[in-house]
N, C-alpha and C. Protein backbone atom coordinates (compact mmCIF):
# COMPACT_ATOMS: atom_id res chain seq x y z
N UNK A 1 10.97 5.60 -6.44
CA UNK A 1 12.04 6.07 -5.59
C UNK A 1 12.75 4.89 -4.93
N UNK A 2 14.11 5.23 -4.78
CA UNK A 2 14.67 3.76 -3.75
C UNK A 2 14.84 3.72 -2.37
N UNK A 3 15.02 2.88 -1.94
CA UNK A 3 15.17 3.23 -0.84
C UNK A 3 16.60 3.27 -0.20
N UNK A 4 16.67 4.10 1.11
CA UNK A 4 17.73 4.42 1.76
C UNK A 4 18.60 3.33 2.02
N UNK A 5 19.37 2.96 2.24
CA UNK A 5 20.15 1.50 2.92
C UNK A 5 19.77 1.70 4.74
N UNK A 6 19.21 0.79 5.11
CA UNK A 6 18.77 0.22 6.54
C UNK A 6 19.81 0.07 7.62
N UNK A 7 20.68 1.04 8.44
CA UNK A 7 21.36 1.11 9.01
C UNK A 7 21.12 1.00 10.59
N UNK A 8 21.93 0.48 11.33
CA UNK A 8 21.25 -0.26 12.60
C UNK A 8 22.07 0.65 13.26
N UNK A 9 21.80 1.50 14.11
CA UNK A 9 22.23 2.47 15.17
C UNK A 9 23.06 1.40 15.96
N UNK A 10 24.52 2.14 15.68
CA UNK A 10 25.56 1.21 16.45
C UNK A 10 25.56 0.90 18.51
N UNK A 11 25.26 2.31 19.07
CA UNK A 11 24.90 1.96 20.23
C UNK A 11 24.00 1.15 21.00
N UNK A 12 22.79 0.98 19.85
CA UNK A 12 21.04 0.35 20.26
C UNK A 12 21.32 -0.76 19.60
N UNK A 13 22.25 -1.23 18.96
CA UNK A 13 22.68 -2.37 18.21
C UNK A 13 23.36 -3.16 19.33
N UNK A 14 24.48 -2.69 20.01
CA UNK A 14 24.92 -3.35 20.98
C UNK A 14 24.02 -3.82 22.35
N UNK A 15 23.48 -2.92 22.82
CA UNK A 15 22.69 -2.75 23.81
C UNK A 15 21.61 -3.96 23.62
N UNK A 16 21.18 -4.10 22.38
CA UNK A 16 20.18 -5.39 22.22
C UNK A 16 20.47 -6.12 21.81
N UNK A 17 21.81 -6.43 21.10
CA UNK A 17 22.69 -7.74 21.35
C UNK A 17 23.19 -8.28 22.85
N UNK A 18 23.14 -7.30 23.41
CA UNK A 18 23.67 -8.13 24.91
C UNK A 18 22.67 -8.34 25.62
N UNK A 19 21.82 -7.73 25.67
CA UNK A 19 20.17 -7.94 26.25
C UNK A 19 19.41 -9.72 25.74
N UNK A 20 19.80 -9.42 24.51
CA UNK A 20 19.07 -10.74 23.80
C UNK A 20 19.93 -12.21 23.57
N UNK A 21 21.49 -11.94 23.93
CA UNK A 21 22.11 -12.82 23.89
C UNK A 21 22.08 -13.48 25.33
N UNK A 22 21.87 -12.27 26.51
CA UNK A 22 22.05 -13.06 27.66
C UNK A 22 20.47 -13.32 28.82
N UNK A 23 19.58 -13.22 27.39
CA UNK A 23 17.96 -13.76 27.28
C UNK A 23 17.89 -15.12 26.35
N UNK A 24 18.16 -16.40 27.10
CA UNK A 24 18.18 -17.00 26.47
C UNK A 24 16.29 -17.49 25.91
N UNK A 25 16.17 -17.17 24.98
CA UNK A 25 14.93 -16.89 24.09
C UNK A 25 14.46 -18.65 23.70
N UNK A 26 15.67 -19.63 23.76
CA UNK A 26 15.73 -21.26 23.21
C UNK A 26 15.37 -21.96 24.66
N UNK A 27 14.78 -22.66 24.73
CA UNK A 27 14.61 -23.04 26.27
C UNK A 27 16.01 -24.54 26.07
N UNK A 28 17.11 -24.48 27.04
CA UNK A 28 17.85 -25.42 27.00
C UNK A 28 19.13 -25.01 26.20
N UNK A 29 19.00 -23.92 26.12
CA UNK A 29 20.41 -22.98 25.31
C UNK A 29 20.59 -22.14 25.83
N UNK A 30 22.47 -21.99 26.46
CA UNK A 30 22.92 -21.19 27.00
C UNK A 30 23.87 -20.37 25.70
N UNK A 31 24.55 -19.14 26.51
CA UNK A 31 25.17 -18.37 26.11
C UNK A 31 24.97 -16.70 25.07
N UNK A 32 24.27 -17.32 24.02
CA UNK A 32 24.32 -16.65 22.74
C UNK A 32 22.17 -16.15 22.69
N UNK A 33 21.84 -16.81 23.15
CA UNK A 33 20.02 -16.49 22.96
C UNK A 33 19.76 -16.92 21.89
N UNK A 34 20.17 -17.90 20.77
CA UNK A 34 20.16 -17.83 19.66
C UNK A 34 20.46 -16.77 18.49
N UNK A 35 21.16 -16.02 19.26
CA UNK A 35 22.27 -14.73 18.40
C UNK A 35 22.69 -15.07 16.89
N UNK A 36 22.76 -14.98 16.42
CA UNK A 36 23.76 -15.41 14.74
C UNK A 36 23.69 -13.74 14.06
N UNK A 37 24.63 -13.56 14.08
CA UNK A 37 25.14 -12.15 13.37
C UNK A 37 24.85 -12.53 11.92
N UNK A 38 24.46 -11.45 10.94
CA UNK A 38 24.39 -12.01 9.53
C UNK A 38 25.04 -10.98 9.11
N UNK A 39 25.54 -11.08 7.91
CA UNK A 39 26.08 -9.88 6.76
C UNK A 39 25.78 -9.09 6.60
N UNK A 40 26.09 -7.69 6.13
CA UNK A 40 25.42 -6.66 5.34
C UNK A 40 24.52 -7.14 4.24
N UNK A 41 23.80 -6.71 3.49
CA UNK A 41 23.03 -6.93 2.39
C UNK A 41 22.75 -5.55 1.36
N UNK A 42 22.62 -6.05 0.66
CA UNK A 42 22.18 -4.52 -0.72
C UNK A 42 20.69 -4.50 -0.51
N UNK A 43 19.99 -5.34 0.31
CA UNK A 43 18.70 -5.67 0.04
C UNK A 43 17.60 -4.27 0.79
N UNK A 44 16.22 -3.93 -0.40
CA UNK A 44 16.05 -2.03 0.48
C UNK A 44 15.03 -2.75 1.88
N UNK A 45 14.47 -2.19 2.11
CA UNK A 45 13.60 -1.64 3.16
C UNK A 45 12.36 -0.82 3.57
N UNK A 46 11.39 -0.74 3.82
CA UNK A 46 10.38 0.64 3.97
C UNK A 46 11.52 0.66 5.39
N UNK A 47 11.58 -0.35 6.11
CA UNK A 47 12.05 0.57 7.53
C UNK A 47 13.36 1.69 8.00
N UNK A 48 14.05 1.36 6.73
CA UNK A 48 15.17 2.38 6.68
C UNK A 48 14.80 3.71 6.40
N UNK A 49 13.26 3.94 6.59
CA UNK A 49 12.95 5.31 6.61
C UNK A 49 12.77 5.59 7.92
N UNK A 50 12.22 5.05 8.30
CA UNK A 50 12.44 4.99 9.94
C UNK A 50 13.66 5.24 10.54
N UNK A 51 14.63 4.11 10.01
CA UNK A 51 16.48 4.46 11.08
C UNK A 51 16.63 6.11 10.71
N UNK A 52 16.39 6.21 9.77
CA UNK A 52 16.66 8.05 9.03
C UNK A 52 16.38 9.11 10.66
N UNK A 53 15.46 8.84 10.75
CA UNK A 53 14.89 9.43 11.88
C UNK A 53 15.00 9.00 13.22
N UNK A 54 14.98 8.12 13.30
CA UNK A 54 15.19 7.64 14.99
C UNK A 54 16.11 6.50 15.13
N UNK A 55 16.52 6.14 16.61
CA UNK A 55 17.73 5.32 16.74
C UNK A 55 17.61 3.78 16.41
N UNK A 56 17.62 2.84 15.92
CA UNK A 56 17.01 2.02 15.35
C UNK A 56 18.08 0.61 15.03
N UNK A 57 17.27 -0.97 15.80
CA UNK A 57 17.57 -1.98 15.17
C UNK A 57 17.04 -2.50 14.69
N UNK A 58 17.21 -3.43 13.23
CA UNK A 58 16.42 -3.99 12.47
C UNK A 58 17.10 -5.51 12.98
N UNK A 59 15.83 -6.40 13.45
CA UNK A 59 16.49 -7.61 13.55
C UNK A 59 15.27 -8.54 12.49
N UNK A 60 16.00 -9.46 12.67
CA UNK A 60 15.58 -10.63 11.58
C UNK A 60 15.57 -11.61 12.46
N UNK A 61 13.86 -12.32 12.95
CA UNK A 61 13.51 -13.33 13.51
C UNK A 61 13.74 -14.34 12.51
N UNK A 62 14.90 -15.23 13.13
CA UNK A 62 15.29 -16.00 12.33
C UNK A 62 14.15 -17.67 12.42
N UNK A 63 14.95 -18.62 11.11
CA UNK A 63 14.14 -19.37 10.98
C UNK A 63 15.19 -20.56 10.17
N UNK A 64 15.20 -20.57 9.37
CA UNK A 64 16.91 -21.19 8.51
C UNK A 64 17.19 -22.61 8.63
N UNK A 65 16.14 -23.24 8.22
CA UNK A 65 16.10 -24.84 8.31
C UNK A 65 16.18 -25.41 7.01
N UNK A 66 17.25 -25.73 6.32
CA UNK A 66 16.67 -26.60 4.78
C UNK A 66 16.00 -26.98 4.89
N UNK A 67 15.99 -28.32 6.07
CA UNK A 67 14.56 -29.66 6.20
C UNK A 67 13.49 -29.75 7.27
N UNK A 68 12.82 -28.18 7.54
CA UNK A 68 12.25 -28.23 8.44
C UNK A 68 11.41 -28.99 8.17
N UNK A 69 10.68 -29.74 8.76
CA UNK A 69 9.12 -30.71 8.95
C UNK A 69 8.09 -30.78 9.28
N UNK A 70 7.11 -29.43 9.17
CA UNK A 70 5.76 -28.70 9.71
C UNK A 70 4.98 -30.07 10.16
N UNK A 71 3.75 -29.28 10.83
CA UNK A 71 2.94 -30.23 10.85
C UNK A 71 1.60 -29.88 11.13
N UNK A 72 0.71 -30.00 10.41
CA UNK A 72 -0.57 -29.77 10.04
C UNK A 72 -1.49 -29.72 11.19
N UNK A 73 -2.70 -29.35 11.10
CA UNK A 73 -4.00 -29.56 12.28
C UNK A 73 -4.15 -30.74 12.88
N UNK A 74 -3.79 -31.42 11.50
CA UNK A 74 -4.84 -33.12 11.83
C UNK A 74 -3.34 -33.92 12.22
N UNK A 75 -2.20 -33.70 11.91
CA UNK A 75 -1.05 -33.47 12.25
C UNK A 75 0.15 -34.61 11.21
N UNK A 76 -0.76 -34.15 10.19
CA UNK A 76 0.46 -34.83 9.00
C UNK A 76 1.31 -33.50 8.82
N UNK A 77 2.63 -34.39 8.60
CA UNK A 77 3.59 -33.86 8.29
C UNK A 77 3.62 -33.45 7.08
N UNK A 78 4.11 -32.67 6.80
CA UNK A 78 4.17 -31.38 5.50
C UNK A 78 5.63 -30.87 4.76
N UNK A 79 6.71 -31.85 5.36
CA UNK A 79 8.07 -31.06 5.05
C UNK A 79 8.85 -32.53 4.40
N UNK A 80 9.99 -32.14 3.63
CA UNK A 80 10.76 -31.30 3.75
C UNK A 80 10.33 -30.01 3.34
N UNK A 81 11.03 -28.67 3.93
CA UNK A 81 10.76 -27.54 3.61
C UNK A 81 11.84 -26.69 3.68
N UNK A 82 12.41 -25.84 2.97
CA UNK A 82 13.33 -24.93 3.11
C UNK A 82 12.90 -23.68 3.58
N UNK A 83 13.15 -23.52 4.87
CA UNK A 83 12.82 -22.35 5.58
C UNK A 83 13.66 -20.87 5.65
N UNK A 84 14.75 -21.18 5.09
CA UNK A 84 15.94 -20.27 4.56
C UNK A 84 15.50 -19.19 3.46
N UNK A 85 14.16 -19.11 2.80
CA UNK A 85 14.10 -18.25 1.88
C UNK A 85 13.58 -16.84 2.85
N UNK A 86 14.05 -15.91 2.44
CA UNK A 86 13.58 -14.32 2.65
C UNK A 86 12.54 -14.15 2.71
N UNK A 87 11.89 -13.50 3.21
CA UNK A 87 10.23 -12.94 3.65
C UNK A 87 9.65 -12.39 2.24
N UNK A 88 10.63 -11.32 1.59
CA UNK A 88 9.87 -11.26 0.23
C UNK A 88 10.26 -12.01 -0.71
N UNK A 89 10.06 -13.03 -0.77
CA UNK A 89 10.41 -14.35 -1.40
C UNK A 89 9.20 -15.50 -1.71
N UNK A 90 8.24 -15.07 -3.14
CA UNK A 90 7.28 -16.50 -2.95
C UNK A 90 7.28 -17.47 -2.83
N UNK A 91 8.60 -18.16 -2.41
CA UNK A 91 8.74 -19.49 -1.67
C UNK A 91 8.97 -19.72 -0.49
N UNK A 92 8.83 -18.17 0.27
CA UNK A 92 8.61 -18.05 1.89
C UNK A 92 7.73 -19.31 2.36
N UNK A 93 8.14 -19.74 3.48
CA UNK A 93 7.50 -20.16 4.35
C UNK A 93 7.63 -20.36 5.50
N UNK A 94 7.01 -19.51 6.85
CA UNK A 94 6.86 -19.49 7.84
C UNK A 94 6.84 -20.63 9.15
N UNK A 95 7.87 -20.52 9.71
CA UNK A 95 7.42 -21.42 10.88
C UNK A 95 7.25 -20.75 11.99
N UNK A 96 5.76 -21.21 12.31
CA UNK A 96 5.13 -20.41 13.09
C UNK A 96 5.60 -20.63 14.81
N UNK A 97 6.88 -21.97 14.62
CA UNK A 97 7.32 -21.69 16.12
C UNK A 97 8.18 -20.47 16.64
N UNK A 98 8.07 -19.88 15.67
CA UNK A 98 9.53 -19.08 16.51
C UNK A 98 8.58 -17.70 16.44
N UNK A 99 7.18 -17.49 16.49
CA UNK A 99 7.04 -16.32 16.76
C UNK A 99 6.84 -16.42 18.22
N UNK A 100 6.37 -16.95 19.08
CA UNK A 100 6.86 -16.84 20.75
C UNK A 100 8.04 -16.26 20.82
N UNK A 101 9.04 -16.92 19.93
CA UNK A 101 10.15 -16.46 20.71
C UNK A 101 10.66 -14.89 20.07
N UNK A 102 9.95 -14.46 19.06
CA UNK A 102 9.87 -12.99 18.68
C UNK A 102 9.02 -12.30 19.76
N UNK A 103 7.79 -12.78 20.34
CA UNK A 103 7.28 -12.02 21.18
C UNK A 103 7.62 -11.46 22.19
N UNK A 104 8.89 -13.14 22.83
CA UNK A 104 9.01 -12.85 24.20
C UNK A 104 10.69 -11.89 24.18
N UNK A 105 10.98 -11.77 22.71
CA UNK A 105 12.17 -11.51 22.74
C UNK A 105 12.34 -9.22 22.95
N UNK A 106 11.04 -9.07 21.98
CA UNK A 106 10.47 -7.84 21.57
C UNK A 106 9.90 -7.28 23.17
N UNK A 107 9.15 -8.09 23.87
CA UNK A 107 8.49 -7.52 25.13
C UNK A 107 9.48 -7.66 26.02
N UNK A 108 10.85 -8.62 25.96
CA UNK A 108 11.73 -8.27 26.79
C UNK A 108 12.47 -6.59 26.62
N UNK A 109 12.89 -6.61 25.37
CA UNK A 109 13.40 -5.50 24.97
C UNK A 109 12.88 -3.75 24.96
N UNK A 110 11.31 -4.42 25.13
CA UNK A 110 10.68 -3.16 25.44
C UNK A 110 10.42 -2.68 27.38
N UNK A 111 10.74 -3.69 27.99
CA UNK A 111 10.54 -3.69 29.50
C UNK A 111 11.93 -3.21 29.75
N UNK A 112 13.08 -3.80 29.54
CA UNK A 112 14.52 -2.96 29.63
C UNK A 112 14.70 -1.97 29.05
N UNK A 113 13.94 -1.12 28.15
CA UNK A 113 14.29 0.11 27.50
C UNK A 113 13.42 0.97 28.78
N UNK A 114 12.12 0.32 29.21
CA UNK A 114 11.11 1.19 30.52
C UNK A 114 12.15 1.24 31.25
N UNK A 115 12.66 0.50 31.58
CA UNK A 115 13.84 0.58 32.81
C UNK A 115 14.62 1.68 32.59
N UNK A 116 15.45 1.50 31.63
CA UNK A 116 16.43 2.63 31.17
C UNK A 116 16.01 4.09 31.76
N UNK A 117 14.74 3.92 30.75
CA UNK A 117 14.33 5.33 30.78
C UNK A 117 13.48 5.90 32.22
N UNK A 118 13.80 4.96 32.90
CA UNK A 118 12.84 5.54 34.38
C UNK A 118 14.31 5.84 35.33
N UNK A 119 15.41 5.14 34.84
CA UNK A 119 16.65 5.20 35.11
C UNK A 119 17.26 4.37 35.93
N UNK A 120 16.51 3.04 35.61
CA UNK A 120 17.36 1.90 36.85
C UNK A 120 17.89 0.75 36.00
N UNK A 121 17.95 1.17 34.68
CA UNK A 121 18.37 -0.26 33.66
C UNK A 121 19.74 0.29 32.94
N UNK A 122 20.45 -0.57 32.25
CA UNK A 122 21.65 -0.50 31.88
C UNK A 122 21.31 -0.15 29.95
C-alpha cells in the first residue's frame, strides 16, 4: 500500500514556526531559531497516517553540513562527512549535536501547547 502524502496542518504549522523561530534553539543566533523552510517533497511517510487524523507538524531536525568533522571518544577526527543525506538514506549520518537542540526545541513546544490548553498561551 502507499502512503498518503504528509501534510502539515496549516494553523499548527504557523503557530510552531513562530514559537520556534522566536526560541532561539542556536546559542548566539538571533531572529530565525535556526528556521530554514524546505520544499514540498514526493517523499511517503508512516507519519502521514497520523496528519490523516489529527492536527499535525512534521518537522525535520535539521543537520546539512557537506564537511562536517565528527569526533570520536578518544577524539580523532572522523570527517569530512556529508551530513545532507536523508534519514532513509544508507549514507545517513548523524550528528549527534543537534539532538539537544531537538529536545529542547520539542519540550518547548510541548510546555506552550500546556499553556494554550489551560488557556494562558497564544
Amino acid at each position: 500500500d502507499a502512503y498518503p502524502p504528509t501534510v502539515n496542518d496549516p494553523d499548527l504549522y504557523q503557530w510552531v514556526e513562530g514559537l520556534v523561530k522566536n526560541t532561539s534553539a542556536y546559542p548566539g543566533e538571533e531572529g530565525n531559531g535556526g528556521v530554514t523552510r524546505i520544499s514540498p517533497t514526493m517523499g511517503g511517510e508512516d507519519f502521514s497516517f497520523i496528519t490523516e487524523k489529527v492536527p499535525s507538524v512534521f518537522l525535520v531536525l535539521g543537520q546539512g553540513e557537506k564537511a562536517w568533522h565528527g569526533v570520536d571518544d578518544e577524539g580523532v577526527d572522523f570527517g569530512p562527512i556529508d551530513t545532507t543525506v536523508t534519514v532513509h538514506n544508507s549514507k545517513f549520518v548523524l550528528n549527534e549535536g543537534v539532538l539537544i537542540h531537538g529536545v529542547v526545541m520539542h519540550a518547548h513546544l510541548a510546555l506552550e501547547k500546556l499553556k494554550v490548553l489551560r488557556g494562558g498561551g497564544r
